[in-house]
N, C-alpha and C. Protein backbone atom coordinates (compact mmCIF):
# COMPACT_ATOMS: atom_id res chain seq x y z
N UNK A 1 -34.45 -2.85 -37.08
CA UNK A 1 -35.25 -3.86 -37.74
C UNK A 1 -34.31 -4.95 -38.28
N UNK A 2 -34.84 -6.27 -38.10
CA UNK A 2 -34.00 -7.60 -38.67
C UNK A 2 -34.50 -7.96 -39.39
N UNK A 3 -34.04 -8.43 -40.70
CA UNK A 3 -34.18 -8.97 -42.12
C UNK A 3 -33.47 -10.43 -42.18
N UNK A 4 -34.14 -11.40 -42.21
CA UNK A 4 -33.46 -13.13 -42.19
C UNK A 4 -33.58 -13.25 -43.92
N UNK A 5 -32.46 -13.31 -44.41
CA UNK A 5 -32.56 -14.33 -45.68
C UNK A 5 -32.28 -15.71 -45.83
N UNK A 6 -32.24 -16.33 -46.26
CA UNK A 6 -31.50 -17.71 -46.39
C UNK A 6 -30.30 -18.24 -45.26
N UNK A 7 -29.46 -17.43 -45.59
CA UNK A 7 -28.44 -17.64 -44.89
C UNK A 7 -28.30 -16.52 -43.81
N UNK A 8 -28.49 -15.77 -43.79
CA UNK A 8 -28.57 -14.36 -43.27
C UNK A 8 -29.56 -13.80 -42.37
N UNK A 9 -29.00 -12.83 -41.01
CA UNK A 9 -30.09 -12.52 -40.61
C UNK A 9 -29.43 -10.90 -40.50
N UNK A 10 -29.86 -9.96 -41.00
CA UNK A 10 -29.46 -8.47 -41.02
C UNK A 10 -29.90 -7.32 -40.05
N UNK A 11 -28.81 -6.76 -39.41
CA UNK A 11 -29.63 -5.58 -38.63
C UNK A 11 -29.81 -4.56 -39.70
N UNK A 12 -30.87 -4.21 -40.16
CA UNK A 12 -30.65 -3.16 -40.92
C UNK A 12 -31.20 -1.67 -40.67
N UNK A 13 -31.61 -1.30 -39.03
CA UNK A 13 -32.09 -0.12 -38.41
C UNK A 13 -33.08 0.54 -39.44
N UNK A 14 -32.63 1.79 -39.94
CA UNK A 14 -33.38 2.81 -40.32
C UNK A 14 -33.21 2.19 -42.17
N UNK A 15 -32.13 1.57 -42.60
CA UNK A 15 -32.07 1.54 -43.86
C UNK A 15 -32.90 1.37 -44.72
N UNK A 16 -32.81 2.33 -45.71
CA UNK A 16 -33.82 2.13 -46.78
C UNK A 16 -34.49 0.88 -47.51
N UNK A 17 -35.52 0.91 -48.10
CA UNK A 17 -36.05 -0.47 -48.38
C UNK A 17 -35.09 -0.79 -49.87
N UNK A 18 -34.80 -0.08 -50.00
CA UNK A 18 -34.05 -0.17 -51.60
C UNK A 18 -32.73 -0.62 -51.44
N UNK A 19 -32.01 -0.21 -50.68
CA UNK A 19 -30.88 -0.50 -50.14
C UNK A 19 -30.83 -1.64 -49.71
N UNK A 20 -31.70 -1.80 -48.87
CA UNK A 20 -31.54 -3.47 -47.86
C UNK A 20 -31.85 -4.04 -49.07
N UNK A 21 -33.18 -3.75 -50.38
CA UNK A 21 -33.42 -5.18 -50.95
C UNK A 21 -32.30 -5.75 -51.42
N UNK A 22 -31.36 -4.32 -52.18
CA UNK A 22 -30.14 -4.70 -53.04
C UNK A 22 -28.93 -5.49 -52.81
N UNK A 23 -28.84 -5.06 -50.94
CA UNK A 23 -27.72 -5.77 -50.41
C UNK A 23 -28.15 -7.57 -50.24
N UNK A 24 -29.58 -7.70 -49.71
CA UNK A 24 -30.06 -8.98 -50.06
C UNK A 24 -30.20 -9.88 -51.04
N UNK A 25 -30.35 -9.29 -52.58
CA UNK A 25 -30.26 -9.61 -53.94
C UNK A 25 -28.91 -9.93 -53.80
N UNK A 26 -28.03 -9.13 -53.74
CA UNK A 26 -26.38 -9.09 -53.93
C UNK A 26 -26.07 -10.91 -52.95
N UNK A 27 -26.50 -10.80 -51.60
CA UNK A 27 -26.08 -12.33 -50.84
C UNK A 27 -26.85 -13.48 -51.32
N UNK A 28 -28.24 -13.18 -52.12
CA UNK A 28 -28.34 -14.28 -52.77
C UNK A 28 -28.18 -15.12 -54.10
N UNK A 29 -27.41 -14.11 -54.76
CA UNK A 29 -26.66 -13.64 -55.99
C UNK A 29 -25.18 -13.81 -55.96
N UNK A 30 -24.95 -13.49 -55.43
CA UNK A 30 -23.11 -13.42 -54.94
C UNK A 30 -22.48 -14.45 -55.92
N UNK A 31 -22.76 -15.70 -55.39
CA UNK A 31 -22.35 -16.92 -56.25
C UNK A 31 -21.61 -17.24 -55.26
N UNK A 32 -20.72 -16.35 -54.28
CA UNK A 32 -19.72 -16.98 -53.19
C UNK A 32 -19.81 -17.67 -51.75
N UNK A 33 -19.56 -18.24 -51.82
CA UNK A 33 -19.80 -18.77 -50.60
C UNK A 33 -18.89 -17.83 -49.42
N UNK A 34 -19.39 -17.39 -48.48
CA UNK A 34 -19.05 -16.02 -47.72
C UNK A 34 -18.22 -16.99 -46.19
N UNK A 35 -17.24 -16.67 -45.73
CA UNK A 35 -16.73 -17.30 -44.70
C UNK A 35 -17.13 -15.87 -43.38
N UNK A 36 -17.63 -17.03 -41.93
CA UNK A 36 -16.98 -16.40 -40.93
C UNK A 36 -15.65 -16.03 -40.81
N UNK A 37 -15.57 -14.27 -40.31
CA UNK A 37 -14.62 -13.59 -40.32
C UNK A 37 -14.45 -13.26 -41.38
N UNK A 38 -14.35 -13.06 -42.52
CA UNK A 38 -14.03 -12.68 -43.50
C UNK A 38 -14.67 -11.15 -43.67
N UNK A 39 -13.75 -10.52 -44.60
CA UNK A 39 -14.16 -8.82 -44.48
C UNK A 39 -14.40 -8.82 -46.10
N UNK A 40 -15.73 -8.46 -46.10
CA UNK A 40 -16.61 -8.14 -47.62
C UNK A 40 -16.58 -6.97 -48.45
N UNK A 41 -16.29 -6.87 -49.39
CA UNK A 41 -17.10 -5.61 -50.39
C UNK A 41 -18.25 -5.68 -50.50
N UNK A 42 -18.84 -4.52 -50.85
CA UNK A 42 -20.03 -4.71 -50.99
C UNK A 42 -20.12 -2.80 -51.67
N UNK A 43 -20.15 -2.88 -52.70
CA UNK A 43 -20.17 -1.25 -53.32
C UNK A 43 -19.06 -0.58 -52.50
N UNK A 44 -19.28 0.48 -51.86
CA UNK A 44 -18.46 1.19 -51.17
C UNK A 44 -18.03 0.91 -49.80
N UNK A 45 -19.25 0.08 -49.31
CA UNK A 45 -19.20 -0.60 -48.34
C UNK A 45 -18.33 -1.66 -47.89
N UNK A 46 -17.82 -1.85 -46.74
CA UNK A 46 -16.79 -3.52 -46.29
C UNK A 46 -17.64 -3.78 -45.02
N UNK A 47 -18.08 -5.12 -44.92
CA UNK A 47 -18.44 -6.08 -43.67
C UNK A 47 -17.61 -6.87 -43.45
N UNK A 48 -17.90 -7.93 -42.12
CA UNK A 48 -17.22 -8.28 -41.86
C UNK A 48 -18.33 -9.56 -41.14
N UNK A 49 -17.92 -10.54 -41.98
CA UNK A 49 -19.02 -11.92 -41.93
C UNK A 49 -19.01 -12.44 -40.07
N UNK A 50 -20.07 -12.56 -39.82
CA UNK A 50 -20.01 -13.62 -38.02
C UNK A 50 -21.22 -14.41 -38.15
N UNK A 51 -20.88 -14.85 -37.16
CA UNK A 51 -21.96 -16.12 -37.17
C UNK A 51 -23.27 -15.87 -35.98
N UNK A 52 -24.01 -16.23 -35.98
CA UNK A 52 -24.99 -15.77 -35.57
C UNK A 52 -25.59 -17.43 -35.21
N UNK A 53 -26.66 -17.15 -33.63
CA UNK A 53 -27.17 -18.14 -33.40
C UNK A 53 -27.90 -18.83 -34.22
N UNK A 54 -28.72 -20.19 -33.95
CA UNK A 54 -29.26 -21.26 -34.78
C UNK A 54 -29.04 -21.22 -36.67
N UNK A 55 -27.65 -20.85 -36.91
CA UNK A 55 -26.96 -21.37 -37.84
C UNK A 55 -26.81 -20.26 -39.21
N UNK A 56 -27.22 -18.76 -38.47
CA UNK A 56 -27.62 -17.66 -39.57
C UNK A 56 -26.13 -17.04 -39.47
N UNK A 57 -25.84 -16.15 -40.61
CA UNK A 57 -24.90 -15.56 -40.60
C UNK A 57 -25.14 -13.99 -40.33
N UNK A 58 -24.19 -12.75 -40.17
CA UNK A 58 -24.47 -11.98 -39.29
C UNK A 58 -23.53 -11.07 -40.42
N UNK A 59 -23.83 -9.94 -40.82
CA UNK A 59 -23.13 -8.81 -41.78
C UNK A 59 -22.83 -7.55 -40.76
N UNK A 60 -21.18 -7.34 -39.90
CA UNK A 60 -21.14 -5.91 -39.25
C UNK A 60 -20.61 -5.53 -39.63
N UNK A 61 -20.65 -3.98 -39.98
CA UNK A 61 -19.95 -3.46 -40.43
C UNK A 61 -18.95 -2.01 -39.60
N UNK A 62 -18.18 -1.43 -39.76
CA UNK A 62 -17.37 -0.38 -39.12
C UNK A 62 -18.28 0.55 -38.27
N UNK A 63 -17.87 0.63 -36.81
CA UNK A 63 -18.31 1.81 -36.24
C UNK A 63 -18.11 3.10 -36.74
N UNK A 64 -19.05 3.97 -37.18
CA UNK A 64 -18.40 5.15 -37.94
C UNK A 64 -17.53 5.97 -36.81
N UNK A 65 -16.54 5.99 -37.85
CA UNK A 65 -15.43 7.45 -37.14
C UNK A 65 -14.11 5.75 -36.61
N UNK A 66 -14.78 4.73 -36.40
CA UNK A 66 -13.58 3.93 -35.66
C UNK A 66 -12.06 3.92 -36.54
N UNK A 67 -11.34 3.85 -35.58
CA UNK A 67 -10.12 4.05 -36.44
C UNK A 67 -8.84 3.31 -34.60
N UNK A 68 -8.36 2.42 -34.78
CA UNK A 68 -8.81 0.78 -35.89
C UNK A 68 -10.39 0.73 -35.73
N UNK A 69 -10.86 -0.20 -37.15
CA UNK A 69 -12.20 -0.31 -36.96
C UNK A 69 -12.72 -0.92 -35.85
N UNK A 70 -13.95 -0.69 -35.08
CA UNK A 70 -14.85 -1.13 -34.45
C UNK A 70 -15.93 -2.46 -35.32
N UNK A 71 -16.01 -3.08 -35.26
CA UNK A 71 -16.99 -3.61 -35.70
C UNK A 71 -18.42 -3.85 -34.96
N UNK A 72 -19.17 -2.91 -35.72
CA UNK A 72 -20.85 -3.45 -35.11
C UNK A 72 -22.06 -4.38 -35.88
N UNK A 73 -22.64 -4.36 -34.77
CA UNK A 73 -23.92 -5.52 -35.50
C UNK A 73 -24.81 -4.35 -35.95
N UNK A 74 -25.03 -4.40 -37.48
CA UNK A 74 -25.57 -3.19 -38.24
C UNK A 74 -25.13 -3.44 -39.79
N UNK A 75 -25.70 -3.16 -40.44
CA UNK A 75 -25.70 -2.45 -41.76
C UNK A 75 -25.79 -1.25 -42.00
N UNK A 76 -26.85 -0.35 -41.30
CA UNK A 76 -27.31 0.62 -41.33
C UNK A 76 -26.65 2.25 -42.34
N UNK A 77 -25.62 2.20 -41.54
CA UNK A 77 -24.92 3.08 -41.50
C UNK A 77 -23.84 3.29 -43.25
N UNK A 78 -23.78 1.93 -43.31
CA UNK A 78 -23.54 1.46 -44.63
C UNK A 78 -23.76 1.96 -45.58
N UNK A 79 -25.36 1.37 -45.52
CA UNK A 79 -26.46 1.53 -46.56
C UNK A 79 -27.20 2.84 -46.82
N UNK A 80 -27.23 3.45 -45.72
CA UNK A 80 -27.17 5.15 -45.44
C UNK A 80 -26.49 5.69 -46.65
N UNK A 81 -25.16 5.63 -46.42
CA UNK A 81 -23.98 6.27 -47.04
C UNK A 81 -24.21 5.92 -48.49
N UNK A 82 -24.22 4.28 -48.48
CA UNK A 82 -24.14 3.92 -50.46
C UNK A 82 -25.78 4.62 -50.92
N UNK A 83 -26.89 4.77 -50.01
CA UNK A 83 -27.82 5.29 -50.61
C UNK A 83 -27.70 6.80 -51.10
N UNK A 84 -26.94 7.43 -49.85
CA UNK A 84 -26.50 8.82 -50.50
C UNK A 84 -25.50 8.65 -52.14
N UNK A 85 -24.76 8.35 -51.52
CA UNK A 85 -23.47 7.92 -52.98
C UNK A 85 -24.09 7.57 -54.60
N UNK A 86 -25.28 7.00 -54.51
CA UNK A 86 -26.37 6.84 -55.25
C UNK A 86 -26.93 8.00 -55.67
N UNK A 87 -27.56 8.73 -54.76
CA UNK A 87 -28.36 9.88 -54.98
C UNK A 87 -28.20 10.81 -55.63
N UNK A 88 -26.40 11.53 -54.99
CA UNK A 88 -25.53 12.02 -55.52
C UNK A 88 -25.23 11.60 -57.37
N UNK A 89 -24.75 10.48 -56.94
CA UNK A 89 -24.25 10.41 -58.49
C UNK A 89 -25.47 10.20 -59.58
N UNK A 90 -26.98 10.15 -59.05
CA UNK A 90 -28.10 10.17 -60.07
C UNK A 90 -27.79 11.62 -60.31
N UNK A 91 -28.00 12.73 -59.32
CA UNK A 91 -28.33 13.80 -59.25
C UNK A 91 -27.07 14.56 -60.37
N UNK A 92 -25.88 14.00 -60.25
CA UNK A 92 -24.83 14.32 -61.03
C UNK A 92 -25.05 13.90 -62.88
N UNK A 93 -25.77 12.69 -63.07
CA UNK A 93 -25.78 12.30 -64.40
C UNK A 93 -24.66 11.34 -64.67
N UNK A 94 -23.87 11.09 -63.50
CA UNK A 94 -22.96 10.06 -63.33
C UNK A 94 -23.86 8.09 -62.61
N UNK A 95 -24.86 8.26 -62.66
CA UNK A 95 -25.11 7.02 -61.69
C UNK A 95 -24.63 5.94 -62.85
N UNK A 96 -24.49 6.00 -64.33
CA UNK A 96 -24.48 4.77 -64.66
C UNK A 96 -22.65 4.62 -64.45
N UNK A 97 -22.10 5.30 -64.32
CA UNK A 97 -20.59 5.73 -64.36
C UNK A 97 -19.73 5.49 -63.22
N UNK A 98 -20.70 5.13 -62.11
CA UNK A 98 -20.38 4.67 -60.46
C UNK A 98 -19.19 3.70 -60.41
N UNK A 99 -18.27 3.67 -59.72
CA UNK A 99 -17.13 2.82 -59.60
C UNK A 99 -16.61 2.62 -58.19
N UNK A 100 -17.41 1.67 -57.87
CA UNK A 100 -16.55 1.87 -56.07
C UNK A 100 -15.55 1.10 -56.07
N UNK A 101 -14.70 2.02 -55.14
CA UNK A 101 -13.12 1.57 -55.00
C UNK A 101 -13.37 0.67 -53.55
N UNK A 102 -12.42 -0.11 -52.94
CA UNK A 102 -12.44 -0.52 -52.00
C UNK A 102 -12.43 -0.03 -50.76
N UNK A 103 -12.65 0.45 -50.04
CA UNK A 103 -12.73 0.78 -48.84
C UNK A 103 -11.13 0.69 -48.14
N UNK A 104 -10.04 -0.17 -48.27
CA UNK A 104 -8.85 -0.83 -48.46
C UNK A 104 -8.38 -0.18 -49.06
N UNK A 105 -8.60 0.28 -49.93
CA UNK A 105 -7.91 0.69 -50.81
C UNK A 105 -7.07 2.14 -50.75
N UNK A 106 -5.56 2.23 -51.07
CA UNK A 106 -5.16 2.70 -50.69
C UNK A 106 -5.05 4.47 -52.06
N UNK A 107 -5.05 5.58 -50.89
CA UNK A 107 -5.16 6.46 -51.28
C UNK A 107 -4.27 7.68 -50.54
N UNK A 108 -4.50 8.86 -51.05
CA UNK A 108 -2.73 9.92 -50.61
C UNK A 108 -4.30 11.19 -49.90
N UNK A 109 -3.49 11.78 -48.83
CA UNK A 109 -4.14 12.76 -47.99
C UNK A 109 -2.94 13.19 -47.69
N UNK A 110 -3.41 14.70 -48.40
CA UNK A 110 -2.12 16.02 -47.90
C UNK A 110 -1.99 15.86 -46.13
N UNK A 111 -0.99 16.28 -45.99
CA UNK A 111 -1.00 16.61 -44.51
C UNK A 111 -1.55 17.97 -44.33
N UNK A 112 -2.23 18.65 -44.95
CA UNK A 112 -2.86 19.91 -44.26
C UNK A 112 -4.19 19.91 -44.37
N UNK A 113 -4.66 18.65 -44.81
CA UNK A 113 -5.90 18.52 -45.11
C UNK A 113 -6.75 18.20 -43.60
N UNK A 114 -7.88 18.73 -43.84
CA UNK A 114 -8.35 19.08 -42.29
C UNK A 114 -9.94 19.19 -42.18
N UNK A 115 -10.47 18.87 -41.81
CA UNK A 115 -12.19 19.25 -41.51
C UNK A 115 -12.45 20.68 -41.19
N UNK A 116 -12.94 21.15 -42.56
CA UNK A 116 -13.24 22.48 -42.55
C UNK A 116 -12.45 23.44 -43.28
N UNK A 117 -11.44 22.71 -43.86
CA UNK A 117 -10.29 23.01 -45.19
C UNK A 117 -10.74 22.89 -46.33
N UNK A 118 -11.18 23.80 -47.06
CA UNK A 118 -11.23 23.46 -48.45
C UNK A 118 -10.17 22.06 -48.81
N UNK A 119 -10.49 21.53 -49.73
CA UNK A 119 -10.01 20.53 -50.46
C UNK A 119 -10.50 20.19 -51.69
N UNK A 120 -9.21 19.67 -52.66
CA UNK A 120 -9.41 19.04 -54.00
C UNK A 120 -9.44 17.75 -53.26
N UNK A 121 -10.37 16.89 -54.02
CA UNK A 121 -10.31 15.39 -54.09
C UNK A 121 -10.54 14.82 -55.57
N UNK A 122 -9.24 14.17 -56.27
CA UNK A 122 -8.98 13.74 -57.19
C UNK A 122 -8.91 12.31 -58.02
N UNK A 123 -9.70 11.44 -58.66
CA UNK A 123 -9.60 10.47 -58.98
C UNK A 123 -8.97 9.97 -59.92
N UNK A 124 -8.32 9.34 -60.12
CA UNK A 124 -7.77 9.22 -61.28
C UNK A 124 -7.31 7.39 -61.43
N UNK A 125 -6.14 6.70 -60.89
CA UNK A 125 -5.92 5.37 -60.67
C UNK A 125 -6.16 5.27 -59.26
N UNK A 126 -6.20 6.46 -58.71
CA UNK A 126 -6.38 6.33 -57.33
C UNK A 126 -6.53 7.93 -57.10
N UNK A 127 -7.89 7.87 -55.23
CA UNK A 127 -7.89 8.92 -55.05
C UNK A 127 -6.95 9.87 -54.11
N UNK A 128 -6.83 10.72 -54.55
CA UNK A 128 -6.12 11.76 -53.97
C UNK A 128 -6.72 12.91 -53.15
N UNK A 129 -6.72 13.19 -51.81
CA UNK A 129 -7.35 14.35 -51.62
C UNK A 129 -5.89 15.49 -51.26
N UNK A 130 -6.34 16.45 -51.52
CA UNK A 130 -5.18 17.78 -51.31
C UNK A 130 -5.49 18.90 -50.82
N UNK A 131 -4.68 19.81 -49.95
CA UNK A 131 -4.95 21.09 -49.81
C UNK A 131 -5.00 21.66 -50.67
N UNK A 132 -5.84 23.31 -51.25
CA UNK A 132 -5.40 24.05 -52.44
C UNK A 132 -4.58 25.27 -52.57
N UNK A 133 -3.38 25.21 -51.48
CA UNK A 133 -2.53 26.06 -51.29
C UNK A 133 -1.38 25.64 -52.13
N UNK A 134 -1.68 26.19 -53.54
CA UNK A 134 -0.52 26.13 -54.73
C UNK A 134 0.83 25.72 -54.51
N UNK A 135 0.74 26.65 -53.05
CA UNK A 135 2.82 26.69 -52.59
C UNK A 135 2.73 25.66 -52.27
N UNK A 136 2.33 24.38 -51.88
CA UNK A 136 2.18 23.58 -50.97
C UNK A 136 2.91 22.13 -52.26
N UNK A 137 4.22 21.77 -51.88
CA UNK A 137 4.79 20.53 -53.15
C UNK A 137 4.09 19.14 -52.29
N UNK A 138 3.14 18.82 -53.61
CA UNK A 138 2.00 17.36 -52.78
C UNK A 138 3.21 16.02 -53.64
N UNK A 139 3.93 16.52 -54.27
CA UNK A 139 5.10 15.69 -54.63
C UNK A 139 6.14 15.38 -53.47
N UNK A 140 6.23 16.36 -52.50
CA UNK A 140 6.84 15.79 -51.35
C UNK A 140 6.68 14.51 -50.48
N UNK A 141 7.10 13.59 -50.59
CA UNK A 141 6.76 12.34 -49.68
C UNK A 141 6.36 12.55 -48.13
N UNK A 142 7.13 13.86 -47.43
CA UNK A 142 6.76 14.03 -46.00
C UNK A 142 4.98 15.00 -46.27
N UNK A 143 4.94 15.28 -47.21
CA UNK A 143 3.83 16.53 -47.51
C UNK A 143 2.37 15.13 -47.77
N UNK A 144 2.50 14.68 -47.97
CA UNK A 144 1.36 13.62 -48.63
C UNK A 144 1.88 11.92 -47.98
N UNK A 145 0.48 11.63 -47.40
CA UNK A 145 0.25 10.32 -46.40
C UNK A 145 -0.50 9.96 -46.96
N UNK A 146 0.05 8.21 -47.63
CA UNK A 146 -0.84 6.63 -48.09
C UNK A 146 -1.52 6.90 -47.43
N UNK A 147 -2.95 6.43 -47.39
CA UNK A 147 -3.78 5.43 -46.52
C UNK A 147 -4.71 4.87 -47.13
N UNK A 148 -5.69 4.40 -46.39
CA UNK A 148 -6.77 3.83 -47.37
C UNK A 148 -7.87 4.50 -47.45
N UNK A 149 -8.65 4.51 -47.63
CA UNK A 149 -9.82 5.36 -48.17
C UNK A 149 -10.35 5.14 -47.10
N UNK A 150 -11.02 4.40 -46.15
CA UNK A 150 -11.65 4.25 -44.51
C UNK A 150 -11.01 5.15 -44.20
N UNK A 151 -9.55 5.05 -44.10
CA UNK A 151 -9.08 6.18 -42.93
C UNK A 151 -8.98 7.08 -43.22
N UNK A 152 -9.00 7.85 -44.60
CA UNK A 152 -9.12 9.31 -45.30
C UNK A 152 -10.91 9.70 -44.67
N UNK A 153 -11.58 8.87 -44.86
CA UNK A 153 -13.21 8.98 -44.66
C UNK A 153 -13.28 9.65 -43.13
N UNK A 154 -12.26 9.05 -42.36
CA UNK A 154 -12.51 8.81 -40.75
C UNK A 154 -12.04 10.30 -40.58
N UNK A 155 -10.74 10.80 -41.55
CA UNK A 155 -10.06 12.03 -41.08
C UNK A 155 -11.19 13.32 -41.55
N UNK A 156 -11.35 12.63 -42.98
CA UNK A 156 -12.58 13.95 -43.57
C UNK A 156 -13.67 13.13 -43.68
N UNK A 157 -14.80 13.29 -43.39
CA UNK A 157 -16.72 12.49 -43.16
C UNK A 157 -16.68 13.19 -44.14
N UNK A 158 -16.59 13.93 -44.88
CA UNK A 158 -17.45 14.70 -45.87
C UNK A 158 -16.66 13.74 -47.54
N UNK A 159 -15.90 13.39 -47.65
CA UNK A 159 -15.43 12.70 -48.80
C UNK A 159 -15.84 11.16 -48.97
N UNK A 160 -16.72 10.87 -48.13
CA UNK A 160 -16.79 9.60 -48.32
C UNK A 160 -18.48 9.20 -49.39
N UNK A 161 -19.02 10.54 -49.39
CA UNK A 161 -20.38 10.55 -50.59
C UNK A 161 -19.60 10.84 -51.27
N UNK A 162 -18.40 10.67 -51.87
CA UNK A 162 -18.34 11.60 -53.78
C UNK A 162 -17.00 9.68 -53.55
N UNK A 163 -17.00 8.82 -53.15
CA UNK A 163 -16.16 8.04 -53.49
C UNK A 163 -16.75 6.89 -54.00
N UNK A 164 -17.80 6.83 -54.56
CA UNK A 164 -18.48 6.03 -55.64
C UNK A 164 -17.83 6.69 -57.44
N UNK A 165 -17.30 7.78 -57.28
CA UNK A 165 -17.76 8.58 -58.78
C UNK A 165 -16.21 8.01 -59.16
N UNK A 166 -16.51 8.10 -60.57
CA UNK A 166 -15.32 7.13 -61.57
C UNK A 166 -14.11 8.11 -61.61
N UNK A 167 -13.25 7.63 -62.58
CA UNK A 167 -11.80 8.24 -62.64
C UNK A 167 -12.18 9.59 -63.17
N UNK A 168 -11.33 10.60 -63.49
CA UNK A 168 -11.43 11.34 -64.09
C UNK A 168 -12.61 12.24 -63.13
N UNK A 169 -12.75 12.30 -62.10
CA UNK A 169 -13.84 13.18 -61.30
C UNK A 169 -12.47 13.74 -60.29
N UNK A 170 -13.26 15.29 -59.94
CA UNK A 170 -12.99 16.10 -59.24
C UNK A 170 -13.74 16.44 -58.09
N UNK A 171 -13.74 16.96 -57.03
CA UNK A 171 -14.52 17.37 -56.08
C UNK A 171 -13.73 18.18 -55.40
N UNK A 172 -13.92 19.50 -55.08
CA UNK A 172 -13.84 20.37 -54.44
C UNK A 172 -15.10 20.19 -52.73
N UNK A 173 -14.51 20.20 -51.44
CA UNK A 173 -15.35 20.06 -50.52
C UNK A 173 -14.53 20.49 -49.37
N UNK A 174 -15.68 21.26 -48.02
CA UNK A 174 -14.93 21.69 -47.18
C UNK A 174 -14.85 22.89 -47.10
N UNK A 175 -14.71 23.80 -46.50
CA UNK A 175 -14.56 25.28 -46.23
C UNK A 175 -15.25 25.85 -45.97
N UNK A 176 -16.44 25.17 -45.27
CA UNK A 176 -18.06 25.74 -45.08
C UNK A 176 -18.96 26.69 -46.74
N UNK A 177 -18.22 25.57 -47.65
CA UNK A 177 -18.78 26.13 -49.11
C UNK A 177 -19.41 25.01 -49.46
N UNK A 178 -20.99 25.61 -50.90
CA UNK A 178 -20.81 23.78 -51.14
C UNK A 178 -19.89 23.13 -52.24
N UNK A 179 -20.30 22.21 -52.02
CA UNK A 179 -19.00 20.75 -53.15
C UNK A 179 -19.47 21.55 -54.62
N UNK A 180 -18.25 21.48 -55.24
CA UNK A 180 -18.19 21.15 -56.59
C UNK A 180 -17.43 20.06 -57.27
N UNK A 181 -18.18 19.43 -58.36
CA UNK A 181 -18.00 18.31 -59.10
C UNK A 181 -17.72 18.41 -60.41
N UNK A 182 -16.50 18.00 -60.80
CA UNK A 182 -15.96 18.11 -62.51
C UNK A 182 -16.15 16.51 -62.84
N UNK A 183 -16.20 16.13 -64.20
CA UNK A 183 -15.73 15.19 -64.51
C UNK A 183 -15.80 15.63 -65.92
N UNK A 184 -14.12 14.30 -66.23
CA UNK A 184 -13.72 15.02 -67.50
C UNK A 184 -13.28 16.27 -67.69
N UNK A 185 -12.84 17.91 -66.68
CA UNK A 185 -12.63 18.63 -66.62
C UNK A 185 -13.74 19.51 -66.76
N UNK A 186 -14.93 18.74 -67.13
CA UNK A 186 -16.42 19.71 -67.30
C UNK A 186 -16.79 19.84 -65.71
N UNK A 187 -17.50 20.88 -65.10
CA UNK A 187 -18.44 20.89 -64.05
C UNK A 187 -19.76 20.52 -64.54
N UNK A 188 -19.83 19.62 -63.29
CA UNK A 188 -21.48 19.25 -63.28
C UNK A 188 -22.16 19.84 -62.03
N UNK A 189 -23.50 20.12 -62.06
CA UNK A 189 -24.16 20.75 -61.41
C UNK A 189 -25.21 19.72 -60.81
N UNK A 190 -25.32 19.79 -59.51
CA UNK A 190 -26.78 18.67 -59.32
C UNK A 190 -28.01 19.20 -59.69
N UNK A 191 -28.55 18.23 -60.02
CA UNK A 191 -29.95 18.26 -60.13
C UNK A 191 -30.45 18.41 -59.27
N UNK A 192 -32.14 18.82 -58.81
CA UNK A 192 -32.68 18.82 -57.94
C UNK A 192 -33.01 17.29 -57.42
N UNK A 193 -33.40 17.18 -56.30
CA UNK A 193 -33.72 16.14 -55.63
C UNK A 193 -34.64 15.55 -56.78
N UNK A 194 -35.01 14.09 -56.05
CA UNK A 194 -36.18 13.81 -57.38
C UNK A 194 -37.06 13.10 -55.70
């Protein structure tokens, strides 16, 4: 499904109506004037501005899993994710507490960290995800790899719903167990759906 605003014309597939309105509020709100080519924030989300026939502009965002990114004509997939990231952090008692980091933004992944590995994921000035094999020194420079949070997302899919939640959050995820969530060193428990 396509959504034309002002300037804008949006693929926004399956995305929620809440989602699309917000990202639409947000482009007519912005205050910025948005350049072709240019790569956007947008909550947790990054696009990447194009131009589009009879004078509209065009929001794509990352093929999921691409690594270098893909860029597609879509929102979808986006808005999916920040709607979960939402859900989550209502369900946590964290939604007013939400802090999205950049997508860019650079973050440390153990090298043993793996899909289907238990893992700590740690926030603090920045996130950290880790194996929880004690013996394991994450102080080692060869033991622990920069990257940015896209490409931590791309290595583990499952960390990219708990990367809205503010400093001081924990997440345990991975190991065919479910997630647990600290913040402040307290566990929080989700709520039921609403």
């Amino acid at each position: 499904m396509r959504r034309r605003t002002t300037n804008f014309e949006l693929e926004l597939g399956t995305a929620s109506e809440n989602e699309a309105n917000s990202l639409i509020d947000w482009l007519r709100t912005s205050g910025t004037k948005l350049e072709i080519g240019e790569n956007v924030q947008y909550a947790s989300a990054i696009f990447q501005v194009r131009a589009r026939g009879g004078g509209t502009l065009a929001l794509f965002e990352p093929q999921p899993g691409s690594l270098p990114i893909v860029w597609v004509d879509s929102v979808q997939d986006s808005l999916a994710t920040l709607a979960r990231q939402r859900e989550l952090a209502t369900r946590l008692g964290l939604v007013d507490d939400l802090d999205f980091a950049h997508p860019m933004t650079s973050g440390y992944l153990c090298t043993r960290a793996a899909p289907g590995v238990r893992v700590g994921m740690v926030r603090e000035s920045h996130w950290a995800v880790m194996c929880l094999d004690k013996t394991h020194d994450h102080r080692a420079l060869d033991e622990v790899e920069p990257m940015s949070l896209y490409e931590i997302c791309v290595r583990l899919p499952e960390a990219r719903w708990y990367l809205g939640l503010p400093a001081k959050t924990a997440v345990l995820i991975g190991g065919g167990k479910p997630a647990e969530v600290f913040f402040d060193r307290k566990r929080r428990d989700l709520a039921p759906p609403t």
